[in-house]
PDB file of N, CA and C in Angstrom:
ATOM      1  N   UNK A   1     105.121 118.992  94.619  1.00  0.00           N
ATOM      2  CA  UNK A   1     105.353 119.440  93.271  1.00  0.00           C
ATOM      3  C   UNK A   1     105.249 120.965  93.211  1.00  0.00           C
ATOM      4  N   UNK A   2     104.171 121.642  93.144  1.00  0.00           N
ATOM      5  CA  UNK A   2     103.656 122.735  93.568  1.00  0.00           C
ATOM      6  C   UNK A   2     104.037 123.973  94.830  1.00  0.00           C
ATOM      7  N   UNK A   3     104.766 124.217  95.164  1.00  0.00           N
ATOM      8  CA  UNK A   3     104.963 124.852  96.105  1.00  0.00           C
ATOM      9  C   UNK A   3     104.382 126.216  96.671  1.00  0.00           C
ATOM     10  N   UNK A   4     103.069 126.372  97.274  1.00  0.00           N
ATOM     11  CA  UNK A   4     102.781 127.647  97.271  1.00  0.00           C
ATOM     12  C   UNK A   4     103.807 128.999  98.051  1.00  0.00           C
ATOM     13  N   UNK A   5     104.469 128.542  98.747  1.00  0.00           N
ATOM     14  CA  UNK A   5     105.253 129.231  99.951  1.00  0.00           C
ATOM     15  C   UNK A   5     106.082 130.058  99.039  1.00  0.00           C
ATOM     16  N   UNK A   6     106.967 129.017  97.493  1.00  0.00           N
ATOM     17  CA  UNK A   6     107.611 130.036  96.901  1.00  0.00           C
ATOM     18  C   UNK A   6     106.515 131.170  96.363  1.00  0.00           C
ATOM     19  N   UNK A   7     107.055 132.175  96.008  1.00  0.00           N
ATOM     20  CA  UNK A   7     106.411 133.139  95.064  1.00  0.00           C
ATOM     21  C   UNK A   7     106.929 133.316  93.770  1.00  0.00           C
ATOM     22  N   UNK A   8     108.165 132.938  93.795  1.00  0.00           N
ATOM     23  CA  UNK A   8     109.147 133.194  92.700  1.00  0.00           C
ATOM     24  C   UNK A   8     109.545 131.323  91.884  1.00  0.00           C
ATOM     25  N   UNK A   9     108.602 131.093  90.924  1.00  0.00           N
ATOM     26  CA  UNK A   9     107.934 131.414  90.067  1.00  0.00           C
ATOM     27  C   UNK A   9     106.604 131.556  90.851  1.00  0.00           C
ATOM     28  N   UNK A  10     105.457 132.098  90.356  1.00  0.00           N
ATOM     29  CA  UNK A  10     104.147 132.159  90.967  1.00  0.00           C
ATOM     30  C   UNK A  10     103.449 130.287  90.264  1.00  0.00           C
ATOM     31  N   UNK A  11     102.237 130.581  91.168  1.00  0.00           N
ATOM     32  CA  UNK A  11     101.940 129.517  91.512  1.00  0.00           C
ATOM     33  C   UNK A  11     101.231 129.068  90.280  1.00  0.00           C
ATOM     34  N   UNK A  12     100.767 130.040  89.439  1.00  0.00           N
ATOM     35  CA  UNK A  12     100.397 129.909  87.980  1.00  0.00           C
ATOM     36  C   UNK A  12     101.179 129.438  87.270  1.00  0.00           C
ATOM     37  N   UNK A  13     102.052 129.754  86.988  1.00  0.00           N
ATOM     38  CA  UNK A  13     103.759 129.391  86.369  1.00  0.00           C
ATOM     39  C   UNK A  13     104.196 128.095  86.404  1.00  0.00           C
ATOM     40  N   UNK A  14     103.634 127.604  87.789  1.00  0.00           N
ATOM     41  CA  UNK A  14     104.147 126.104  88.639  1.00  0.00           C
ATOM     42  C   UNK A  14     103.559 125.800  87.861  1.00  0.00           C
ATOM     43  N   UNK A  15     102.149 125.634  87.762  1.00  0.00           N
ATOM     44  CA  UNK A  15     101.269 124.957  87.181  1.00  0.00           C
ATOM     45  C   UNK A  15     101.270 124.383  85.850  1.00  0.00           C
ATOM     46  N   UNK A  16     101.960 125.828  85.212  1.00  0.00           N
ATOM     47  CA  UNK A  16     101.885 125.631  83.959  1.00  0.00           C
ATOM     48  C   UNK A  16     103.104 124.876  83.164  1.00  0.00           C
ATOM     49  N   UNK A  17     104.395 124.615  84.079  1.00  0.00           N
ATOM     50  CA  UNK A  17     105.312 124.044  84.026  1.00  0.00           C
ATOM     51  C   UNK A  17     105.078 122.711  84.686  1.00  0.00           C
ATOM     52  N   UNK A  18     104.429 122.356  84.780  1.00  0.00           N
ATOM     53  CA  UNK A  18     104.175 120.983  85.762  1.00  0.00           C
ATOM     54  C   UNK A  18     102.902 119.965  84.490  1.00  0.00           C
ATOM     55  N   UNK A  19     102.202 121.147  83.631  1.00  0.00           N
ATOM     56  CA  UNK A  19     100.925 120.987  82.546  1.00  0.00           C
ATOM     57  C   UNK A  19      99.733 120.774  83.420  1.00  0.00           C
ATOM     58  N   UNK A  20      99.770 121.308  84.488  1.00  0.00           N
ATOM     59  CA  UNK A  20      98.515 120.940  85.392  1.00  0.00           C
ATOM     60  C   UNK A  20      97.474 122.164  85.313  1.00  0.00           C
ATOM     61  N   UNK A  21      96.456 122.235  85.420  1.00  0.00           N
ATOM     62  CA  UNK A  21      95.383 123.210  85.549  1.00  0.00           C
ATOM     63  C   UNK A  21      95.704 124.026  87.255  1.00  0.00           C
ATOM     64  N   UNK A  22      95.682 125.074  87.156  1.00  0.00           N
ATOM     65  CA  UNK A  22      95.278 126.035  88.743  1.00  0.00           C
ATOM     66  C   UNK A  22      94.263 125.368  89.531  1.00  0.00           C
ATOM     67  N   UNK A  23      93.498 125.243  88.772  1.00  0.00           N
ATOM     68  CA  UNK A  23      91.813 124.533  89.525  1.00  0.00           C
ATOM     69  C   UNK A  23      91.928 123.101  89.878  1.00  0.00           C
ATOM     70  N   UNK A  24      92.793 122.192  89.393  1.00  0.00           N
ATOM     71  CA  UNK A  24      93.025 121.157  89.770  1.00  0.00           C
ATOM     72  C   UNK A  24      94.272 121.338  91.207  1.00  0.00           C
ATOM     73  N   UNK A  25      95.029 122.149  91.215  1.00  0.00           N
ATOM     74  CA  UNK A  25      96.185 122.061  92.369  1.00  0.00           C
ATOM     75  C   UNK A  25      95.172 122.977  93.980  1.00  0.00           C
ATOM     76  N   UNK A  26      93.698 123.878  93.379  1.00  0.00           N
ATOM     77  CA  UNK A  26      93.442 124.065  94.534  1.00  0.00           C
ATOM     78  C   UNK A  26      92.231 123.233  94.790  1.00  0.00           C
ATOM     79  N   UNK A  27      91.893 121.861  94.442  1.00  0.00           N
ATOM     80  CA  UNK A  27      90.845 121.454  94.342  1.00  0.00           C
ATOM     81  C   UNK A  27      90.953 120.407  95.566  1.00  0.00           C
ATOM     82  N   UNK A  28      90.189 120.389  96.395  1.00  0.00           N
ATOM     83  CA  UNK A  28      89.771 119.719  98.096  1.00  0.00           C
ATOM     84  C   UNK A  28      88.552 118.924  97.424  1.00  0.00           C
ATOM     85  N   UNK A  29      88.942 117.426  97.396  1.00  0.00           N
ATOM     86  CA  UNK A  29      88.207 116.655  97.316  1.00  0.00           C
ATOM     87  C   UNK A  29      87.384 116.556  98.362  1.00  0.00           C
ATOM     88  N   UNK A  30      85.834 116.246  98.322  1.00  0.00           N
ATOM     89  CA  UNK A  30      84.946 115.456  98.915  1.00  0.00           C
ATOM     90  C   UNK A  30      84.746 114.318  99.538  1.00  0.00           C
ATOM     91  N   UNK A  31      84.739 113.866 100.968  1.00  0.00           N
ATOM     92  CA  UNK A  31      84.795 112.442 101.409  1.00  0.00           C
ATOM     93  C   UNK A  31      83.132 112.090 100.686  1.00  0.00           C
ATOM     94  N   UNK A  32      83.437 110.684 101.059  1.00  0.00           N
ATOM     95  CA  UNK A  32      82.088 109.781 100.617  1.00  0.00           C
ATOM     96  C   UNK A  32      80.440 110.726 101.477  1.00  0.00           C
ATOM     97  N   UNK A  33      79.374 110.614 101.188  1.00  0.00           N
ATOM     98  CA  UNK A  33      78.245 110.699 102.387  1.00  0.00           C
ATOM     99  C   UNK A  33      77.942 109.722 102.838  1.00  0.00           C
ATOM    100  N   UNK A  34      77.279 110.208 103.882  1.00  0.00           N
ATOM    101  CA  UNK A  34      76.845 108.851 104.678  1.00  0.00           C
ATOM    102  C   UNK A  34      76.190 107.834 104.364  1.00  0.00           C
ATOM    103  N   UNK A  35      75.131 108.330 103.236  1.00  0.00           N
ATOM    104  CA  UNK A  35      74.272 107.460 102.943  1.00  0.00           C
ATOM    105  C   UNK A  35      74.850 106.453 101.876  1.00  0.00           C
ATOM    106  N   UNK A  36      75.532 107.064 101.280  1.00  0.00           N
ATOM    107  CA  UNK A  36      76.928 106.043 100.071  1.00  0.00           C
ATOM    108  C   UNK A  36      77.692 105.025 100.935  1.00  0.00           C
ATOM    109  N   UNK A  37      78.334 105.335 101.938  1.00  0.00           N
ATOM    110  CA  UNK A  37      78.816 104.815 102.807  1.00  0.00           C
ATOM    111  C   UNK A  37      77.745 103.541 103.294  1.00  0.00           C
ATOM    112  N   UNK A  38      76.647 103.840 103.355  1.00  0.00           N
ATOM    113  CA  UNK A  38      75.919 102.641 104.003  1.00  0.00           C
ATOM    114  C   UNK A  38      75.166 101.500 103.046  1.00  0.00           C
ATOM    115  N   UNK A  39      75.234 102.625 101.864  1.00  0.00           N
ATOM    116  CA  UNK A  39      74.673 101.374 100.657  1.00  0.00           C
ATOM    117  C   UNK A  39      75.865 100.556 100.031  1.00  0.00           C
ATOM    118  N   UNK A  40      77.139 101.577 100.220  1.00  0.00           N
ATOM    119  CA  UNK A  40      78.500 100.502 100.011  1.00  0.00           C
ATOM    120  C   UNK A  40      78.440  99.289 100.784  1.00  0.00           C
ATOM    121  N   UNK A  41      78.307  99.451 101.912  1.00  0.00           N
ATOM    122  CA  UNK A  41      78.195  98.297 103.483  1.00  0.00           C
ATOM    123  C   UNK A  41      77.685  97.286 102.848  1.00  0.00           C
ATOM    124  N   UNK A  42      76.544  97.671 102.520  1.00  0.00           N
ATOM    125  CA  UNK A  42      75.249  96.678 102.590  1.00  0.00           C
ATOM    126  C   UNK A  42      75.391  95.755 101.519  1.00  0.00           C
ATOM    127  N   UNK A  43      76.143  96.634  99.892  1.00  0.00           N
ATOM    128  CA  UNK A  43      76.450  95.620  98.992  1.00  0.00           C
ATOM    129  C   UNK A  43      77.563  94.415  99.694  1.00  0.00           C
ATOM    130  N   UNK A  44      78.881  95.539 100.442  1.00  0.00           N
ATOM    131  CA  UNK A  44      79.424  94.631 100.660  1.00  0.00           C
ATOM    132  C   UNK A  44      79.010  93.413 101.252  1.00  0.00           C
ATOM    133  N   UNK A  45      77.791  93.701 102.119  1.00  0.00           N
ATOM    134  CA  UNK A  45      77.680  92.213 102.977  1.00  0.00           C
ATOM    135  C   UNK A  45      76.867  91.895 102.702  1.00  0.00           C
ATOM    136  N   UNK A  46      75.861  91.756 101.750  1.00  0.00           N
ATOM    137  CA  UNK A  46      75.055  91.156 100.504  1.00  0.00           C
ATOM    138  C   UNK A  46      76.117  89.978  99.806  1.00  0.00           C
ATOM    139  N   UNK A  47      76.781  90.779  99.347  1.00  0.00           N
ATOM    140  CA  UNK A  47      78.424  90.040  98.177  1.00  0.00           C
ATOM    141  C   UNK A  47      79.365  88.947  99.675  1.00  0.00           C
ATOM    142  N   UNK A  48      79.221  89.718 100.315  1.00  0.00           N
ATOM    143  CA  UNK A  48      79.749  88.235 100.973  1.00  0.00           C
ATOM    144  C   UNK A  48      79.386  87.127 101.764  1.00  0.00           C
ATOM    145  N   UNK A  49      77.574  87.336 101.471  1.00  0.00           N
ATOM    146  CA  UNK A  49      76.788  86.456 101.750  1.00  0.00           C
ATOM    147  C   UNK A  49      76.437  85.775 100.734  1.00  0.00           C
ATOM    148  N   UNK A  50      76.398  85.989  99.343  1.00  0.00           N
ATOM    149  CA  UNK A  50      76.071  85.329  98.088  1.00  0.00           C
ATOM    150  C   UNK A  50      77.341  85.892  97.456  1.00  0.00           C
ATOM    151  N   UNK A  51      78.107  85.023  97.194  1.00  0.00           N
ATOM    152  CA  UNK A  51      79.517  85.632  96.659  1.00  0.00           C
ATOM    153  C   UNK A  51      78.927  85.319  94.931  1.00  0.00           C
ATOM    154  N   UNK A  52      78.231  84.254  94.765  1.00  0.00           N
ATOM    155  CA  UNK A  52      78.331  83.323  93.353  1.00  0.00           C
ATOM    156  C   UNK A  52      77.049  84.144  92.756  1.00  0.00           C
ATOM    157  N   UNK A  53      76.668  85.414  93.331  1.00  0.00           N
ATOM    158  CA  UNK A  53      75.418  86.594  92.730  1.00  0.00           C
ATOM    159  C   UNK A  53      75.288  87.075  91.557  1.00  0.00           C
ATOM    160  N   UNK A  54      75.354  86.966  90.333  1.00  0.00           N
ATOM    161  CA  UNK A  54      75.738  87.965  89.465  1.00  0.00           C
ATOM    162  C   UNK A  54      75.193  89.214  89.442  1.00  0.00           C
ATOM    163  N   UNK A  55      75.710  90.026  88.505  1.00  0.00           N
ATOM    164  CA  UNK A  55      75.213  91.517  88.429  1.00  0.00           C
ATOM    165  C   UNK A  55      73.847  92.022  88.743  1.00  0.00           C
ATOM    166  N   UNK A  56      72.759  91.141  87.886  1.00  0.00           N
ATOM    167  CA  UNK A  56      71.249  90.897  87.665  1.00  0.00           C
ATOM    168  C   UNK A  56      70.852  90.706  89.027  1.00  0.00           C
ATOM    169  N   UNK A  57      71.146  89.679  89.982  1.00  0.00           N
ATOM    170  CA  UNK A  57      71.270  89.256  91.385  1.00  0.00           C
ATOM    171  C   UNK A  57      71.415  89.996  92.220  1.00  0.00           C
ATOM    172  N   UNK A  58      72.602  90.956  91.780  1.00  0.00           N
ATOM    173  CA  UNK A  58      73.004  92.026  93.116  1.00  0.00           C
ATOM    174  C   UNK A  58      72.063  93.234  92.916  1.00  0.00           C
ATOM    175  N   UNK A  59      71.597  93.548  91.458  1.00  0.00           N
ATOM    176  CA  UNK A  59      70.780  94.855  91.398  1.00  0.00           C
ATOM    177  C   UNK A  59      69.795  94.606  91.797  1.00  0.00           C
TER     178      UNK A  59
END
């Protein structure tokens, strides 16, 4: 969408023709941490050891 390489319109311009924010087109998301990553796991294989758990159950 965005093209930084052109200059002509500038990259502000893009943005603003596109209705997007600057800060959103240079924004580098974050992967998961590790430790999220391992409490994800654990629900998962909690949940597919007691599938029939409810909410109350799993917290």
């Amino acid at each position: 969408m965005v093209e930084p390489a052109n200059t002509n319109p500038s990259i502000g311009k893009q943005c603003r023709l596109l209705s997007i924010s600057r800060s959103s087109f240079y924004y580098m998301p974050k992967g998961e941490t590790a430790m999220n990553l391992m409490l994800m796991r654990q629900i998962d294989e909690q949940f597919l050891e007691t599938p029939f758990f409810g909410v109350r159950q799993m917290t």
